[in-house]
Protein backbone atom coordinates (compact mmCIF):
# COMPACT_ATOMS: atom_id res chain seq x y z
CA UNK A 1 -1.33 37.85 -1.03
CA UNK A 2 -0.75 35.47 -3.77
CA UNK A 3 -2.22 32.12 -4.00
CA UNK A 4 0.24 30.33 -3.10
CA UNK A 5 1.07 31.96 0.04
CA UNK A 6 -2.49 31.95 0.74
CA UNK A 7 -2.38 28.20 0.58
CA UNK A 8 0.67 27.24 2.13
CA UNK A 9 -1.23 29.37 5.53
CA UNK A 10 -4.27 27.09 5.27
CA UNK A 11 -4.29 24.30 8.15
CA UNK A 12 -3.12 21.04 7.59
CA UNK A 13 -5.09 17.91 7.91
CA UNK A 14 -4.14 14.33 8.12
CA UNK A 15 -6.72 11.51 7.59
CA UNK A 16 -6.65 7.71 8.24
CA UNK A 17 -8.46 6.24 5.52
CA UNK A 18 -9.27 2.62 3.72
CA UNK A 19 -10.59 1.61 0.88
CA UNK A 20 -11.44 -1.52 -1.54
CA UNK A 21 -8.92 -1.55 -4.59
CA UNK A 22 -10.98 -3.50 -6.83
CA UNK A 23 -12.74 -0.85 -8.51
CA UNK A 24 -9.33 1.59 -8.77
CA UNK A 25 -6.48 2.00 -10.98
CA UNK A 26 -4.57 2.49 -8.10
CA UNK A 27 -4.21 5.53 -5.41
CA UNK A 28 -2.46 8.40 -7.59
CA UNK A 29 -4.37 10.59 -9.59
CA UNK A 30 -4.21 9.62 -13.54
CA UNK A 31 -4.97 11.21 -16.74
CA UNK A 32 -8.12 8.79 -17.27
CA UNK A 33 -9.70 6.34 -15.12
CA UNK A 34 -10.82 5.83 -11.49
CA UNK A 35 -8.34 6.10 -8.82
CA UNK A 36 -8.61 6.58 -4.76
CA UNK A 37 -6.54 10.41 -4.82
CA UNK A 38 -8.65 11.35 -8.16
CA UNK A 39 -12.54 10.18 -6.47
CA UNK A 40 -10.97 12.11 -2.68
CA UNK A 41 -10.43 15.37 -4.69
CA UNK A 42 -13.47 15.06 -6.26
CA UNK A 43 -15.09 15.26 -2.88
CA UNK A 44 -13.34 17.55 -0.82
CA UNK A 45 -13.93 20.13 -4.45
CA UNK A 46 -18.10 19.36 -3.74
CA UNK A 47 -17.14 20.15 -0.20
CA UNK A 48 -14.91 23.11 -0.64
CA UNK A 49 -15.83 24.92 -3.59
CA UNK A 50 -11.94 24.82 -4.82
CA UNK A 51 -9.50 22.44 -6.03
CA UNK A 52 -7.89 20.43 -3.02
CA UNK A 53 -4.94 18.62 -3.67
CA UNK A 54 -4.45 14.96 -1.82
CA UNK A 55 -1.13 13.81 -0.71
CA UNK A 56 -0.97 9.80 0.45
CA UNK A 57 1.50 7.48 2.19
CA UNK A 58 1.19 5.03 -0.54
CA UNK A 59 0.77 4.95 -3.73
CA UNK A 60 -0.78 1.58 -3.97
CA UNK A 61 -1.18 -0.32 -7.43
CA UNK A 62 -4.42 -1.10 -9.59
CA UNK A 63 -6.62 -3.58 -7.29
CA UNK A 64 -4.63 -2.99 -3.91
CA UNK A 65 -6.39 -2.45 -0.77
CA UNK A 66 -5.74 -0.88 2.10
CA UNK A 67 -6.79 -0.39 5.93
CA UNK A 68 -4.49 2.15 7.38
CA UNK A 69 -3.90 4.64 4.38
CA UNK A 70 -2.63 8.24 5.54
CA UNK A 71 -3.32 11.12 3.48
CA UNK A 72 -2.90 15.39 4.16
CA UNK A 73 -4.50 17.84 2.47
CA UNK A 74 -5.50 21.58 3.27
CA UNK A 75 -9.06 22.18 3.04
CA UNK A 76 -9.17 25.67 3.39
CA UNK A 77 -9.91 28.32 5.90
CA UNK A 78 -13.77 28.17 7.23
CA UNK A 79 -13.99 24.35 6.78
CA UNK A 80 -14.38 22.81 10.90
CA UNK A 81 -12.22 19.84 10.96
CA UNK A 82 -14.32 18.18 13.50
CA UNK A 83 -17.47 17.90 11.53
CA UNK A 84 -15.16 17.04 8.49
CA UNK A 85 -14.82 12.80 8.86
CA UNK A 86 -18.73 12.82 8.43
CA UNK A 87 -18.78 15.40 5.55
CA UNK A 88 -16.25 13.09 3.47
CA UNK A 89 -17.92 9.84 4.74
CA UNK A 90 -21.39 11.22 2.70
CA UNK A 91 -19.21 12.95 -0.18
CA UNK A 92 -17.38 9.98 -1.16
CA UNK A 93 -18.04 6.69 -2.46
CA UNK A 94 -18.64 3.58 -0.77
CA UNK A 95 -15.68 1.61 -1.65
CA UNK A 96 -13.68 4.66 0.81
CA UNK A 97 -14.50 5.33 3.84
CA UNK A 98 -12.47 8.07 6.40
CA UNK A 99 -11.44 6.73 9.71
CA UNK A 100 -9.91 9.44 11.21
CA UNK A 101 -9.32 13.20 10.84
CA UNK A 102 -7.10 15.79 12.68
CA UNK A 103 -5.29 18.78 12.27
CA UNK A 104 -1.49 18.36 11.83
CA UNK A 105 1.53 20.60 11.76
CA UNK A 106 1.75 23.20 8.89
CA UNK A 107 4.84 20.45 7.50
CA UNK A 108 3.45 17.45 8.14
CA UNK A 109 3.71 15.26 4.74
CA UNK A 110 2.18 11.93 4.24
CA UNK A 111 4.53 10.16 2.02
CA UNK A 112 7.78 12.10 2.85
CA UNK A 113 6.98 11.72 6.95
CA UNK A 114 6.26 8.15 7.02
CA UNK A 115 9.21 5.93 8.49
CA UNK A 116 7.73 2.90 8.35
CA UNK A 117 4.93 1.14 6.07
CA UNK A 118 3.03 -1.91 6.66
CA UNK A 119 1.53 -4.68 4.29
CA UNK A 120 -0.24 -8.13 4.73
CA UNK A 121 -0.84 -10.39 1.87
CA UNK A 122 -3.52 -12.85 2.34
CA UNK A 123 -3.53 -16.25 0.48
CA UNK A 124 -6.43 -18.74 0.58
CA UNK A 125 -4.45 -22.10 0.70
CA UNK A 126 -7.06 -24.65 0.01
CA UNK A 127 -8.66 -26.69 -3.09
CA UNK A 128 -12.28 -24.65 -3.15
CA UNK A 129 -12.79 -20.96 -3.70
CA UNK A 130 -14.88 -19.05 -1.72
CA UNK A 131 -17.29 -16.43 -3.61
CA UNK A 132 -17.27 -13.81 -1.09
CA UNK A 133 -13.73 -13.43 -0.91
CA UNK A 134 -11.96 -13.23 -3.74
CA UNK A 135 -11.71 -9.81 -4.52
CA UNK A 136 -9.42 -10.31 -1.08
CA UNK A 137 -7.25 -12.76 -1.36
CA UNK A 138 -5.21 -15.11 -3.66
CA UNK A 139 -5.85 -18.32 -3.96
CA UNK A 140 -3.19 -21.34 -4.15
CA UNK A 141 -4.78 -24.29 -4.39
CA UNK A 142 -1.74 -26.55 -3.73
CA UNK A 143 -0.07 -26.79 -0.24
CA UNK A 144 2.42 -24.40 0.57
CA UNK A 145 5.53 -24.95 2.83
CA UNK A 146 5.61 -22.60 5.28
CA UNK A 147 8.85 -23.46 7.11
CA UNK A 148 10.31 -22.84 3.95
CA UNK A 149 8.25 -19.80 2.90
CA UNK A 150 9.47 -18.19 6.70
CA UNK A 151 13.26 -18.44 5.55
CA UNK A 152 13.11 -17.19 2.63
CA UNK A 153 10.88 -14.37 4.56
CA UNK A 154 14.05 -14.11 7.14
CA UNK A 155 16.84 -13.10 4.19
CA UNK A 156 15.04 -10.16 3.26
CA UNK A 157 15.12 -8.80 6.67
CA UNK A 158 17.77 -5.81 7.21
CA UNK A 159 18.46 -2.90 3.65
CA UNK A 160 18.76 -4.74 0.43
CA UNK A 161 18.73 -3.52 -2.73
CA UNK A 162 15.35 -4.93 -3.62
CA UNK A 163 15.84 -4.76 -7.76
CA UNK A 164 14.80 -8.12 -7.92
CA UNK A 165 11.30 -7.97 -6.71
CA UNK A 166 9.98 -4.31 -7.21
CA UNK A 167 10.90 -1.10 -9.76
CA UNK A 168 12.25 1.91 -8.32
CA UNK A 169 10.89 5.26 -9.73
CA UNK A 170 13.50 6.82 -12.40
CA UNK A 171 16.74 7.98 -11.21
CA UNK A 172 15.83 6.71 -7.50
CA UNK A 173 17.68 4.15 -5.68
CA UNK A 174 16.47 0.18 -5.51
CA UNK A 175 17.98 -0.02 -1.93
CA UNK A 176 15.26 0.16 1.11
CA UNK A 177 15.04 -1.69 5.09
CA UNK A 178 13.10 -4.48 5.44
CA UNK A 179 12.12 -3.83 9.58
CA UNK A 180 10.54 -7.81 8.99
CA UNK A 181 9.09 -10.03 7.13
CA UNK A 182 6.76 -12.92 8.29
CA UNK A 183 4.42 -15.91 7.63
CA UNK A 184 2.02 -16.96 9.61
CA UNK A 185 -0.32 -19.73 8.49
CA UNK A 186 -3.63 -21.17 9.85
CA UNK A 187 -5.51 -24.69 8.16
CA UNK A 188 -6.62 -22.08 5.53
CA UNK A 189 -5.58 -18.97 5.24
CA UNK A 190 -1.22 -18.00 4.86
CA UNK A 191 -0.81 -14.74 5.75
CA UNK A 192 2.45 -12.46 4.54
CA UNK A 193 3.70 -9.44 6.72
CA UNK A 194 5.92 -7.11 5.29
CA UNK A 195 7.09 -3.64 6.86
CA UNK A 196 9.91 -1.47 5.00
CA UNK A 197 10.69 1.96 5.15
CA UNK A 198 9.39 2.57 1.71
CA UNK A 199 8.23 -0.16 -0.82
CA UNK A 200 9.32 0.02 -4.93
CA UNK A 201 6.78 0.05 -7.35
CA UNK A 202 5.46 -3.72 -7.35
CA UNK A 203 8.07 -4.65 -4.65
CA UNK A 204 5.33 -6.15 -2.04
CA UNK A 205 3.71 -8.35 -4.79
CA UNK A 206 7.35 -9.53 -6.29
CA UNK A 207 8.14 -10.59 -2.37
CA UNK A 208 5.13 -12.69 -2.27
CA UNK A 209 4.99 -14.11 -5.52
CA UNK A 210 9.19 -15.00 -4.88
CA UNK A 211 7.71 -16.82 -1.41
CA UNK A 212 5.17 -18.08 -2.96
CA UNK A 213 7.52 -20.09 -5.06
CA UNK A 214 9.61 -21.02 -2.83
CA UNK A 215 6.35 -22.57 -0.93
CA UNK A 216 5.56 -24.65 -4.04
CA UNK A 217 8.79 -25.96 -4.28
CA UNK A 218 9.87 -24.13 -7.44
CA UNK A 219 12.45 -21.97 -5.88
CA UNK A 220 14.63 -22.50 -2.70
CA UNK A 221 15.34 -20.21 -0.20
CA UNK A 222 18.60 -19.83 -0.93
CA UNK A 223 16.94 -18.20 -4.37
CA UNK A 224 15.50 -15.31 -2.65
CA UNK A 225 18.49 -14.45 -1.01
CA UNK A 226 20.69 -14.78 -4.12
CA UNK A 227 18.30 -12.40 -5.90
CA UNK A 228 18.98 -10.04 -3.23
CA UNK A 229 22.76 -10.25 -3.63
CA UNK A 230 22.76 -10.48 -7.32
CA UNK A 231 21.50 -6.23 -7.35
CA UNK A 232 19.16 -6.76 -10.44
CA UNK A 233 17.28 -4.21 -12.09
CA UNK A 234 14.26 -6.17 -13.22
CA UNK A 235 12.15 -8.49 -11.19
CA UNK A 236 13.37 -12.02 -11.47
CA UNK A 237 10.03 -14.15 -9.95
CA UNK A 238 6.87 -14.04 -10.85
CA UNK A 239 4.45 -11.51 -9.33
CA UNK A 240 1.52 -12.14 -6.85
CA UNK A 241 -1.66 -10.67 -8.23
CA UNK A 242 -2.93 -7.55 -6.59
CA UNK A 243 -6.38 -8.26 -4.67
CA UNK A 244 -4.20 -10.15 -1.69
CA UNK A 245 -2.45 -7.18 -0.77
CA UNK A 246 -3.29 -4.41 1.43
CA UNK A 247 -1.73 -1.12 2.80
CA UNK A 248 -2.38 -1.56 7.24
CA UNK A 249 -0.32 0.86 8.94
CA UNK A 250 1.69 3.90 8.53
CA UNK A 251 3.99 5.29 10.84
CA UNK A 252 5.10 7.99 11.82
């Protein structure tokens, strides 16, 4: 039998993963540097004895966090999936850590599966940083308007093409459904929902950092809405920084 055969018979396992972006260059395997696939391959190699290759829900940028990552990969025959969460959990690092693990149908994919993708931005919204947090949020020192922030939240709701906030991958369409997008706000903490069938490259970060604006009076929003009408191919507001943003659900 030839190897590829061989491997698409192997069983198929889905895990539920998270992970602190700080120390990563993102989730997708790179030529050089550290990155969340790259250090899970690593692993399940120690573990295996063979080259295991990770697919993910998200390919999350350089610094991005997330709670409720999906991945699938096929470990190989021999290896118990039950006894596999705790084998990862000591192979890996501490900055990931496996929540879950099951067996899934022989065509289950992560990324090509998923309807639906979930993302919270968290902004610290007062004058003082806090030194335990800030590899986790953003911080804005001046107040924001939320009212306004929420309506510029409400025009990207429905399928858009989102050109203006995020970069599509070459020779793919800009266009995506925004399922909703919300603010919700506490005496500190402003906290951005956003959940889309599939997100561009930067396209969660552009959102915020287009809100954020809006919330410091710099842009209307009126703005936001015009950027989604005008079909741009570049992102016309400034970006959010990364550490704010994190990956929570993934469904299926």
């Amino acid at each position: 039998m030839s190897g590829d055969a061989s491997r698409s018979s192997d069983p198929n396992v889905r895990a539920l993963i998270e992970y602190d972006g700080s120390g990563f260059l993102g989730f997708q395997k790179q030529p050089s540097g550290r990155t969340v696939q790259g250090e899970f391959e690593k692993a399940l190699g120690r573990l295996t004895g063979r080259p295991v290759r990770v697919i993910g829900a998200g390919r999350t940028d350089a610094g991005v966090h997330a709670t409720g990552q999906v991945i699938n990969f096929r470990p190989g025959p021999g290896i118990p999936v039950d006894r596999l969460r705790e084998a990862l959990d000591r192979a890996l690092p501490p900055d990931i850590a496996v929540r879950s693990v099951e067996p899934v149908e022989a065509g289950f994919h992560a990324r090509y599966d998923a309807k639906w993708r979930t993302y919270e931005y968290r902004i610290r919204n007062t004058p003082e940083r806090r030194a335990l947090e800030w590899r986790f949020v953003w911080y804005v020192a001046r107040p924001l308007d939320i009212c306004g922030m929420s309506r510029a939240a409400g025009t990207l709701i429905g399928t858009h093409h989102f050109g203006a906030f995020g970069t599509p991958e070459r020779g793919r369409s800009a266009v995506r459904e925004m399922a909703w997008a919300e603010v919700v706000a506490d005496s500190e903490t402003v906290l951005i929902r956003l959940k889309a069938n599939a997100f561009l490259r930067h396209m969660a970060r552009g959102i915020v950092g287009a809100l954020v604006e809006v919330g410091l009076g710099r842009a209307r929003p009126a703005d936001v809405a015009r950027a989604l009408r005008a079909g741009a191919d570049h992102p016309l507001f400034p970006m959010a920084p990364p550490q704010g943003l994190c990956l929570v659900e993934v469904e299926y």
